[in-house]
Protein backbone atom coordinates (compact mmCIF):
# COMPACT_ATOMS: atom_id res chain seq x y z
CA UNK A 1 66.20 226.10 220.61
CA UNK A 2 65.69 228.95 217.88
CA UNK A 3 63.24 227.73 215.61
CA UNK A 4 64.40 230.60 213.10
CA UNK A 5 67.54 228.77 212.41
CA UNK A 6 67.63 227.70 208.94
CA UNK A 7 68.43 224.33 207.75
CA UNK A 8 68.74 222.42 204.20
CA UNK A 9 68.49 219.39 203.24
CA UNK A 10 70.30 218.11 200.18
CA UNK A 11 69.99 215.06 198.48
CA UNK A 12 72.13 213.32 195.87
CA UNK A 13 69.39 214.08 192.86
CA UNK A 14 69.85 217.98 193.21
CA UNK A 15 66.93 218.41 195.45
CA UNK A 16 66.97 220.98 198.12
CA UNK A 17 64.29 221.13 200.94
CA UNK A 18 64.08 224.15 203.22
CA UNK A 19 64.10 223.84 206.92
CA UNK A 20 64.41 224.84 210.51
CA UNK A 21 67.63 223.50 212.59
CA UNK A 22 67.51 221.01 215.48
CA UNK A 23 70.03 219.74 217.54
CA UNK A 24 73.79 220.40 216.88
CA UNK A 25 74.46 222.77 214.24
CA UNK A 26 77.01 222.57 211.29
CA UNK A 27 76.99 220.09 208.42
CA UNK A 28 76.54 216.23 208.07
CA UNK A 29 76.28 213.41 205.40
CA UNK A 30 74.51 210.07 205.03
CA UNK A 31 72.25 207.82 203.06
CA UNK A 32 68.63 208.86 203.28
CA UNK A 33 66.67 206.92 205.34
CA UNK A 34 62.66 206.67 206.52
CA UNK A 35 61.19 204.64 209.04
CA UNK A 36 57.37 204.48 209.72
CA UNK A 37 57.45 203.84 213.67
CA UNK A 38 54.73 205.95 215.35
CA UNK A 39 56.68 206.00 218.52
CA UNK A 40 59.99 204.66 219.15
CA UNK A 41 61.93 207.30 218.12
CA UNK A 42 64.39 206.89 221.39
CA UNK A 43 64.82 203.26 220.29
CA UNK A 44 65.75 204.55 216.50
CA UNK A 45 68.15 207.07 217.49
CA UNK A 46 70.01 204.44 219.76
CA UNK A 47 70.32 201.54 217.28
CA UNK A 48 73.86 200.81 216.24
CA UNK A 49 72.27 199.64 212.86
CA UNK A 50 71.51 203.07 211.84
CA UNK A 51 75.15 203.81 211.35
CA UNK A 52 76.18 206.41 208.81
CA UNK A 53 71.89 207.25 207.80
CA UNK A 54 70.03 209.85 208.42
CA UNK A 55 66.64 209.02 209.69
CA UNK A 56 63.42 210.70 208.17
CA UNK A 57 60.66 210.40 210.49
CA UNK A 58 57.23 209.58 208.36
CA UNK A 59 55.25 210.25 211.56
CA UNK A 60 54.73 214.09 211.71
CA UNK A 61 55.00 215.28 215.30
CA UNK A 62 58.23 213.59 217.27
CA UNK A 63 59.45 213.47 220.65
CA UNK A 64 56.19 214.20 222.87
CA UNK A 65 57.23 212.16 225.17
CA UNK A 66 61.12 213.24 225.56
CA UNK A 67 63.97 211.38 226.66
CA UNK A 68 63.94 208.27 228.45
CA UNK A 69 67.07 206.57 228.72
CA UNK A 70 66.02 203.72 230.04
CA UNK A 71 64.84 202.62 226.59
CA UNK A 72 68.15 203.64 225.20
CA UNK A 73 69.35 200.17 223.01
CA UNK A 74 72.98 201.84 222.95
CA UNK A 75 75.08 204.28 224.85
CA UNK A 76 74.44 206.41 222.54
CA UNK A 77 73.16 207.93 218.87
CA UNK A 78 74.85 205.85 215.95
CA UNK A 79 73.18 207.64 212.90
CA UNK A 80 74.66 210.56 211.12
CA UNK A 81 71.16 212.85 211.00
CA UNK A 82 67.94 213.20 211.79
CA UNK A 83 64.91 214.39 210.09
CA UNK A 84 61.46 214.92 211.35
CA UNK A 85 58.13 217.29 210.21
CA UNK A 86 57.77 218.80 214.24
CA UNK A 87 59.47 218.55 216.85
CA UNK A 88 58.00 218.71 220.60
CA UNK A 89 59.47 221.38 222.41
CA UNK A 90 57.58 220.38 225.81
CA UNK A 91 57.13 216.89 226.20
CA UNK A 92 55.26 215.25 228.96
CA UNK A 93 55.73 211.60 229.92
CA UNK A 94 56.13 210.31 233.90
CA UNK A 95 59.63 208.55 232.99
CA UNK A 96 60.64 211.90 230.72
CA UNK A 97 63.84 213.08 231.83
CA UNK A 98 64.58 216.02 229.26
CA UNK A 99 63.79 216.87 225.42
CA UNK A 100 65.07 215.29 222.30
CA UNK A 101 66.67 218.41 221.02
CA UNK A 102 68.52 219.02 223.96
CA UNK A 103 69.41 215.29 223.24
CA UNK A 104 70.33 215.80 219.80
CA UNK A 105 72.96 218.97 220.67
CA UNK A 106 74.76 216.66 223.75
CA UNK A 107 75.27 213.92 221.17
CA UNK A 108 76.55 216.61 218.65
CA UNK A 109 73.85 215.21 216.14
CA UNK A 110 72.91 217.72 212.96
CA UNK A 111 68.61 218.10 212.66
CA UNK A 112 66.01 219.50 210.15
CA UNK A 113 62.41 219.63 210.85
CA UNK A 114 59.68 221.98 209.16
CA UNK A 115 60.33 220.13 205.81
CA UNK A 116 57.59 218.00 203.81
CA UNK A 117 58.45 214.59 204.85
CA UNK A 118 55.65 213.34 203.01
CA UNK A 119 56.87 214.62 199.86
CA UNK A 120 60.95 213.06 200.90
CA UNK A 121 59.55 209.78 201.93
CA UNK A 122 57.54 209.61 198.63
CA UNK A 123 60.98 210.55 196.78
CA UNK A 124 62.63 208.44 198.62
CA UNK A 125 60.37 205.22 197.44
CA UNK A 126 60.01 205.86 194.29
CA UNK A 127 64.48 206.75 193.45
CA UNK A 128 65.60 204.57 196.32
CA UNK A 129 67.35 205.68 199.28
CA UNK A 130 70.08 207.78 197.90
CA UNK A 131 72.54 209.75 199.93
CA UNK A 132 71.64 213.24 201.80
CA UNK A 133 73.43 216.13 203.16
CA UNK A 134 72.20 218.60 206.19
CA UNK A 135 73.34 222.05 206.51
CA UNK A 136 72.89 224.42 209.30
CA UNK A 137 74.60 227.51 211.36
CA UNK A 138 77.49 228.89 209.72
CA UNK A 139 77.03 226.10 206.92
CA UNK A 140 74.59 227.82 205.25
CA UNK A 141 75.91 230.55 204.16
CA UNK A 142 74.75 231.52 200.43
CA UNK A 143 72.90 228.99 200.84
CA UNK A 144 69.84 229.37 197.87
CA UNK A 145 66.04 228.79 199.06
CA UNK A 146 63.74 225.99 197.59
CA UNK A 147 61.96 228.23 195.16
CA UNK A 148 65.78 229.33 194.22
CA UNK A 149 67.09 225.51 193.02
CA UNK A 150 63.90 224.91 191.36
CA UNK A 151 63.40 227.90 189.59
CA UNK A 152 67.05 227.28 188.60
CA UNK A 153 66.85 223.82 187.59
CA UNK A 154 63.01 223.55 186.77
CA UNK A 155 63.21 220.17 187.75
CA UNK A 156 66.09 217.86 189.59
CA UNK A 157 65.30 215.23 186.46
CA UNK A 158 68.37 215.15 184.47
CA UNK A 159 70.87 215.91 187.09
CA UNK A 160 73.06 217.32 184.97
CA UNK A 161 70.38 219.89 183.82
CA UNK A 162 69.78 220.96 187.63
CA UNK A 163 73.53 221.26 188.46
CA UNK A 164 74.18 223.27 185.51
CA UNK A 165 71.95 225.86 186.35
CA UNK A 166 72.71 226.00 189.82
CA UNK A 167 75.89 226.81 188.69
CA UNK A 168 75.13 229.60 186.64
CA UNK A 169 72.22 231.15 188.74
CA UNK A 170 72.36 230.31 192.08
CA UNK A 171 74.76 228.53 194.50
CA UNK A 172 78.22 227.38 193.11
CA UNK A 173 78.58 225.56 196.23
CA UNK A 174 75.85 223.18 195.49
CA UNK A 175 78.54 221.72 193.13
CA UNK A 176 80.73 220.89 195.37
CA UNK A 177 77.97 219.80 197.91
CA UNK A 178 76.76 217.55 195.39
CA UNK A 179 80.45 215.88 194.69
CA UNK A 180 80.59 215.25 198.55
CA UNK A 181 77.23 213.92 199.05
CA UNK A 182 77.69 211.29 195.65
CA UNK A 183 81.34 210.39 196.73
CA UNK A 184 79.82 209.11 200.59
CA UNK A 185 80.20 205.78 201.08
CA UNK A 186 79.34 204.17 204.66
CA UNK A 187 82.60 202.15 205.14
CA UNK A 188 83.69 200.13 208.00
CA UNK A 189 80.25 199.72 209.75
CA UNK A 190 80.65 196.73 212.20
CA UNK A 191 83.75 197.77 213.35
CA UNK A 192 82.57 201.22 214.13
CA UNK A 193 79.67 200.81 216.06
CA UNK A 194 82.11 198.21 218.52
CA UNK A 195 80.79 199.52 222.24
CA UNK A 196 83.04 197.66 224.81
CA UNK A 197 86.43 198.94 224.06
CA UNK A 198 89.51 197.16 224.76
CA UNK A 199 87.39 194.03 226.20
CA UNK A 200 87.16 190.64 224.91
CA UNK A 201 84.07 190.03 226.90
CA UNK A 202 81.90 191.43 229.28
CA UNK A 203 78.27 190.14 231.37
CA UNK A 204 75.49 191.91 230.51
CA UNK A 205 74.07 194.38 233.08
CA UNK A 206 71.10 194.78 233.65
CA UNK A 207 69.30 197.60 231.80
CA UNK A 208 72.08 199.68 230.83
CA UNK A 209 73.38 199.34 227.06
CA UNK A 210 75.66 196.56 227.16
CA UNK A 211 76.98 197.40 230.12
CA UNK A 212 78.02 200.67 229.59
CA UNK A 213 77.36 204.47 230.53
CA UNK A 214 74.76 206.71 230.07
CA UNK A 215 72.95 209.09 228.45
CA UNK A 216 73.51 212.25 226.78
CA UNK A 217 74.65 214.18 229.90
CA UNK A 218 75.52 211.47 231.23
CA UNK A 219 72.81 210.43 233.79
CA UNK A 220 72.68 206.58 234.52
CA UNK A 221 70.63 204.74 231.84
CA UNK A 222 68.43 203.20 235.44
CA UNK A 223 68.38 204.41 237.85
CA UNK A 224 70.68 204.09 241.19
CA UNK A 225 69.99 200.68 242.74
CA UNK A 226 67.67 199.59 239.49
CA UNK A 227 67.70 196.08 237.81
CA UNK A 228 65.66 194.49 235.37
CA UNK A 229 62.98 193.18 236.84
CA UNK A 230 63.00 189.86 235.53
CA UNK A 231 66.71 189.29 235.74
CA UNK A 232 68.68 186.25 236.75
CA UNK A 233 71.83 186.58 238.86
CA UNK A 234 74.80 184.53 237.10
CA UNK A 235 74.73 182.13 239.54
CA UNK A 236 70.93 181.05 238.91
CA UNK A 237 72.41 181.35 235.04
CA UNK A 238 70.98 178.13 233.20
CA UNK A 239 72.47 178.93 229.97
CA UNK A 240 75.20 180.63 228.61
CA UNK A 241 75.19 182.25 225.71
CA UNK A 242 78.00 184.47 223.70
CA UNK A 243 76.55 187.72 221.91
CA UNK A 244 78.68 188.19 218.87
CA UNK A 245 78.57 192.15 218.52
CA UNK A 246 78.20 193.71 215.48
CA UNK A 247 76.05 196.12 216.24
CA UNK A 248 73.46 194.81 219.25
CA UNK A 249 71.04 196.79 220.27
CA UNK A 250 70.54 196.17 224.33
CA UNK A 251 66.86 194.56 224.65
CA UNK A 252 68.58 191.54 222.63
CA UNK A 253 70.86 191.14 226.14
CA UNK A 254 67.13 191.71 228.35
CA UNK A 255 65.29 189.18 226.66
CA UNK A 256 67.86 186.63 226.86
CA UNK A 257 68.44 187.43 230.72
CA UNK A 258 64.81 186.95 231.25
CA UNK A 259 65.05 183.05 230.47
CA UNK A 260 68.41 182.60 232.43
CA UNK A 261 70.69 183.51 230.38
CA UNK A 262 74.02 184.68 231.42
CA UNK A 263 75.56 186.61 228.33
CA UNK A 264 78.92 187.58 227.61
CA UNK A 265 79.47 190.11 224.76
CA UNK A 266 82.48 189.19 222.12
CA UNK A 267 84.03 191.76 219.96
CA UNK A 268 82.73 191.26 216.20
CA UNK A 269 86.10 190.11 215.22
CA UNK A 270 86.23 187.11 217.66
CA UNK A 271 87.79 184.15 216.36
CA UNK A 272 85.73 180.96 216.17
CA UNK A 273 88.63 178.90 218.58
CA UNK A 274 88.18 181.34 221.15
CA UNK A 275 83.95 180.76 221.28
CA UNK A 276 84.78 177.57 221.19
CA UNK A 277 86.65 177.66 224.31
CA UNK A 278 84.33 179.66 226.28
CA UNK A 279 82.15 176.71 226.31
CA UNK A 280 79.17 178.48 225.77
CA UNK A 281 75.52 177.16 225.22
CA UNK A 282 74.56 179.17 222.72
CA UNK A 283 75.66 181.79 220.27
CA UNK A 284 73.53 184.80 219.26
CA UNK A 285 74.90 186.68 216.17
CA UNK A 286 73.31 190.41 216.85
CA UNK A 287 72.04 192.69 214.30
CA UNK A 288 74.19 195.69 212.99
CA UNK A 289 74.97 198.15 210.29
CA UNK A 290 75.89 198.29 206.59
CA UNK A 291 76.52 195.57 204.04
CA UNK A 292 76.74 192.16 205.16
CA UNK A 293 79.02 190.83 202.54
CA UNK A 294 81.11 193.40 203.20
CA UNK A 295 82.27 191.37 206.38
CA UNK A 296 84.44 188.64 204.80
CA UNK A 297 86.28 187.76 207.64
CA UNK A 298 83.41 187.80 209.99
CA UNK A 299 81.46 185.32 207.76
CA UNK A 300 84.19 182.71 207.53
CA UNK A 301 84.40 182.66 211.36
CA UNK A 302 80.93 182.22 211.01
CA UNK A 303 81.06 179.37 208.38
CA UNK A 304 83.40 177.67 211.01
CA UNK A 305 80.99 177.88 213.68
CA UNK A 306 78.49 176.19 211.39
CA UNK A 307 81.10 173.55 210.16
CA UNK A 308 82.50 172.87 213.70
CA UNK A 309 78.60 172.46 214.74
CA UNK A 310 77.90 170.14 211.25
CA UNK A 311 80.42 167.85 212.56
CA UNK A 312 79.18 167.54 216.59
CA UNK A 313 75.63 166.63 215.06
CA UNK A 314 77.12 164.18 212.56
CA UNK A 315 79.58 162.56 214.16
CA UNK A 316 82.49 163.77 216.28
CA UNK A 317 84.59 167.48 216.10
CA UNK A 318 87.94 166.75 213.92
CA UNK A 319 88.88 170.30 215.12
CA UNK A 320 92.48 170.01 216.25
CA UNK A 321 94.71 172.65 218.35
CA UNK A 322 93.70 173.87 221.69
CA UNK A 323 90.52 174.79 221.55
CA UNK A 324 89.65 170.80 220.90
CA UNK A 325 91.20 169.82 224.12
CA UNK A 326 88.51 172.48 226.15
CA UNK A 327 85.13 171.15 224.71
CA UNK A 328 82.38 168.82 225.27
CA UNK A 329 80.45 166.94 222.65
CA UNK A 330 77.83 169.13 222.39
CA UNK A 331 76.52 171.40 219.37
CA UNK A 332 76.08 175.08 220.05
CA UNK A 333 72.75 176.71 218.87
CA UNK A 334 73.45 179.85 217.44
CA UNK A 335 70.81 182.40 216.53
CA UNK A 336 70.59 185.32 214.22
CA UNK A 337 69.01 188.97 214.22
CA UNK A 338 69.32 190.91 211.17
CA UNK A 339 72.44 191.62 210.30
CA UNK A 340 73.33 188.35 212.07
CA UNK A 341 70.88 186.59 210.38
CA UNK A 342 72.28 187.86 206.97
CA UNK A 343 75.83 187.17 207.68
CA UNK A 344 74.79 183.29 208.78
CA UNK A 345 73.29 182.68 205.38
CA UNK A 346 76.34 184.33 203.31
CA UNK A 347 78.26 182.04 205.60
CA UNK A 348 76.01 178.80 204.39
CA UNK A 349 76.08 179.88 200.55
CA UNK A 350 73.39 182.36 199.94
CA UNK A 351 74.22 185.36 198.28
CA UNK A 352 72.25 189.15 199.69
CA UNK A 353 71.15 191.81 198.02
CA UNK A 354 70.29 195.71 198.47
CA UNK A 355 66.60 196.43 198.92
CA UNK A 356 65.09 200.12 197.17
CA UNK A 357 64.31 201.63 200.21
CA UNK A 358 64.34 199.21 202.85
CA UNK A 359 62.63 197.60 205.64
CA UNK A 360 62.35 200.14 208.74
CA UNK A 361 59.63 201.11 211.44
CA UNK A 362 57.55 198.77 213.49
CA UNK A 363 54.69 197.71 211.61
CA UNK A 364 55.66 195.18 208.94
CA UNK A 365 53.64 192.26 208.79
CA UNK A 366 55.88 188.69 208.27
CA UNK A 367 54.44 185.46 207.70
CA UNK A 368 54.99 182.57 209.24
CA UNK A 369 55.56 179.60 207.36
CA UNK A 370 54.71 176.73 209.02
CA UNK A 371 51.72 177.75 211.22
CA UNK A 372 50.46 180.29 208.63
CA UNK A 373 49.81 183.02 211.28
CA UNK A 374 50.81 186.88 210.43
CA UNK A 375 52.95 188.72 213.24
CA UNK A 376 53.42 192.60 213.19
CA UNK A 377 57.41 192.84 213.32
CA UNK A 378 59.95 196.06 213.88
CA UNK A 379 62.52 196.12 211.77
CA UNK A 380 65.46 197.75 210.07
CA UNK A 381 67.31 196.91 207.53
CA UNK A 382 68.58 197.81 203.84
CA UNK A 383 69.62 194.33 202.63
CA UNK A 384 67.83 190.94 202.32
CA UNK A 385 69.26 187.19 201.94
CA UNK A 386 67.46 186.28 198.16
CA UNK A 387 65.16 183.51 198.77
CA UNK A 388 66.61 181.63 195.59
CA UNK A 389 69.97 181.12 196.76
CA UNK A 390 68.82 179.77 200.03
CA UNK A 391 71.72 176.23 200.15
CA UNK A 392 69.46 172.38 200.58
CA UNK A 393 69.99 172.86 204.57
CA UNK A 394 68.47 176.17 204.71
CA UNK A 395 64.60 176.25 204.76
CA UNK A 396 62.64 179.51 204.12
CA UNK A 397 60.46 180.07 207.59
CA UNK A 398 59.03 183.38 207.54
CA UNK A 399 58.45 186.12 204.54
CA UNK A 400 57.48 189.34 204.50
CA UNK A 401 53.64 189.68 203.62
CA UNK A 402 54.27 193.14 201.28
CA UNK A 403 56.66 191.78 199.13
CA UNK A 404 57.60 187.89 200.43
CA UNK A 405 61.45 188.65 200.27
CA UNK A 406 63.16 186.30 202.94
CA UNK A 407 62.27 187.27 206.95
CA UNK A 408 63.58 183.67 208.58
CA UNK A 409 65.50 180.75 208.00
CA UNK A 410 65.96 177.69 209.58
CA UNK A 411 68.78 175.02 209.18
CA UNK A 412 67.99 171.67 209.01
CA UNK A 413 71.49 170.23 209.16
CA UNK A 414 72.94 171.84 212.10
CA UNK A 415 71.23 173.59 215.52
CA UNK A 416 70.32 177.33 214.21
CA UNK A 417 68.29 179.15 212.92
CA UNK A 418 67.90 183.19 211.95
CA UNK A 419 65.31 186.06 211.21
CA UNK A 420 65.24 189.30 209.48
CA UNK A 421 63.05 190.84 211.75
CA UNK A 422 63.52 192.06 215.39
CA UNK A 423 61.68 189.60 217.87
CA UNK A 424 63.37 191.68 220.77
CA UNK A 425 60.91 194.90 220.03
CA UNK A 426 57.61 194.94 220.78
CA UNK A 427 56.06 195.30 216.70
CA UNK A 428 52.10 194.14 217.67
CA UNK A 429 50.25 192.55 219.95
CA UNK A 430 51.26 189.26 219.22
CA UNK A 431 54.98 189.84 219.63
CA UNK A 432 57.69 187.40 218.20
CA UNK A 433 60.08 186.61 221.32
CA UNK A 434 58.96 183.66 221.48
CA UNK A 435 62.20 183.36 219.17
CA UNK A 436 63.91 183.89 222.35
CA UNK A 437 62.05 180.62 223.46
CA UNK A 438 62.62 178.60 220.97
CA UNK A 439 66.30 179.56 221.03
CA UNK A 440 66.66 178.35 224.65
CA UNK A 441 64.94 175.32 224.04
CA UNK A 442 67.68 174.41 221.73
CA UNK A 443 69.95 175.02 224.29
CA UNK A 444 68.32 172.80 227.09
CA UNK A 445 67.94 170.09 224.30
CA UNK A 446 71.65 170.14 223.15
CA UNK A 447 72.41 170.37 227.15
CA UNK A 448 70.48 167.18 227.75
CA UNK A 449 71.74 165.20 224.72
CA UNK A 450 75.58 165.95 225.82
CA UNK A 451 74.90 164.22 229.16
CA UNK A 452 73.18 160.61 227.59
């Protein structure tokens, strides 16, 4: 790596920050991003539900303890950038297996560090997230400094004021920068992140992401002969559960192995007949990327999952066709992550909404509703379900203790229930996967009442 490399930042307000490259060089756009995790970053990079961002880093020094691709929750990086204040060039951990900017060239991902990511985080909450663009290599070529773009514009506050002088003083290209950066748009999210292709389903192995690959050079994600160490063999299986994919980040598939789970992972676009069929136990809607109502035809599957369910606990499925000839009388507890738990209430009648900068990093405090109690949860996510348009079934279990927009939901008219938050990351030291619990004891409850 060549620290002397230089590297901008520009966001969609005009503002330039000055930097030094990392990882791939060249030129890449996305909304701008921060998370607060202290450590984690492996985690972050690998999440599907960073699709089309680019991550700012709030803590300053990142990737001291390198690569470990055993903790990769994907097969591989999903967001469009990265940011951070320092980068480790020499990292030291027992499990390390390489550095993170070594990481960030295989995976062709564009870097800046040596900015004030103080100062862009601060920006960041007080305009919103707002979209970014980083420029290295060849790409910066008359490229002005800093000092340049604010001695131009004297201040990025009115736009139009900062762009015009740019023009006239310092870096026509900024223009057109500027025009690219305000015309992105992340498009398509679910379906992109999709990481079984050309498979309707597929068991979960293990510690590898979902069944697939490797890392960036392509080592094994565990090693040769390695298994989770609390797995369960399909055929000591006690439940089965389908993983709706729109986005799921690996430890989802662990933690559900670890109670006996046997999972099979359906393509986001999976129609409700062919769950059905499977005959599963349960149904886990993962997290994922982008705007939730953005997936119409996802949520009315969804809806029909919840409808066929309404009707098992009321009465008797009126579902006709071939999928009604396969089933038992049973409901099907489904459970929801983050983007899954979004999508579930859209599907039940609430309406979401887009947050000012977001929920991300592993230290947000949710409350728990009916016990009281305060848990320290990861998450990451741009959108919230609005409490007020929560439908009569839905009832409001956890919020989040900074700002008490919606973190849970339970349905009281059918078997699920959903949370904002990510109970399959460790957040504090009273960790939530007890979700993963509760979600199995569903399962062994609907499993017992089928066979009265």
């Amino acid at each position: 790596m060549f620290l002397s490399d230089k590297a901008f930042l520009i966001l969609a307000d005009g503002s330039v920050f000055e930097g030094k490259a990392i990882g791939a060089r060249g030129k890449t756009i996305g909304e701008t991003v921060f998370t607060t995790g202290m450590t984690g970053y492996i985690e972050t990079l690998t999440d599907p539900s960073y699709f089309g961002q680019i991550i700012t880093q709030t803590f300053p020094l990142i990737g001291n303890y390198g690569l470990i691709p055993e903790d990769f929750e994907s097969k591989k990086i999903w967001a469009s950038g990265y940011i951070v204040r320092e980068i480790c060039e020499k990292p030291s951990n027992f499990r390390c297996s390489g550095d993170l900017d070594s990481f960030l060239k295989k995976q062709g991902i564009v870097g800046i560090c040596g900015i004030d990511t103080r100062k862009l985080t601060k920006k960041l909450r007080e305009a919103g997230v707002m979209n970014g663009m980083i420029v290295s290599g060849t790409e910066t070529a008359d490229m002005p400094t800093e000092t340049a773009v604010k001695t131009a514009g004297k201040t990025a506050k009115p736009i139009e004021k900062n762009v015009m002088q740019a023009e006239k003083n310092v870096m026509p290209n900024l223009i057109r920068h500027l025009e690219e950066i305000r015309a992105y748009k992340i498009e398509n999210a679910v379906k992109s992140v999709q990481q079984r292709e050309n498979s309707v389903s597929g068991d979960f192995k293990g510690r590898s992401p979902l069944g697939e690959g490797a890392g960036g050079n392509g080592e094994a994600i565990a090693a040769e002969g390695e298994t989770s160490p609390n797995k369960v063999s399909s055929s000591d299986s006690r439940f089965s559960v389908c993983l709706l994919d729109f986005g799921a980040k690996a430890n989802i598939g662990r933690e559900l192995e670890k109670r006996g789970c046997k999972v099979t992972i359906l393509p986001y676009d999976t129609k409700t007949e062919e769950v059905i069929r499977l005959k599963p136990d349960g149904i886990m809607l993962s997290n994922g990327p982008g705007d939730p109502a953005e997936n119409t035809a996802v949520i009315e599957e969804i809806r029909k999952l919840c409808e066929w369910n309404k009707e098992i606990v009321g009465s008797s499925p009126t579902m006709t066709g071939k999928a009604s000839e396969t089933i038992t009388k049973k409901a099907i507890p489904i459970f929801g992550i983050c983007l899954g738990h979004q999508m579930l209430a859209l599907a039940r009648g609430a309406k979401t909404s887009k947050l000012k900068y977001g929920h991300r990093g592993g230290n947000h405090p949710c409350k728990d509703l009916e016990s009281g109690r305060i848990y320290i949860t990861s998450q990451n996510h741009g959108y919230a379900v609005e409490t007020a348009s929560l439908p009569e079934s839905a009832r409001l279990s956890f919020v989040n203790a900074n700002d008490e927009t919606c973190e849970g939901i339970t349905y009281t008219d059918i078997p699920a229930f959903s949370v904002q938050f990510h109970p399959e990351a460790c957040g504090g030291p009273h960790d939530t996967n007890f979700l993963f619990d509760r979600f199995v004891g569903m399962m062994k409850k609907e499993k017992e009442n089928a066979t009265k």
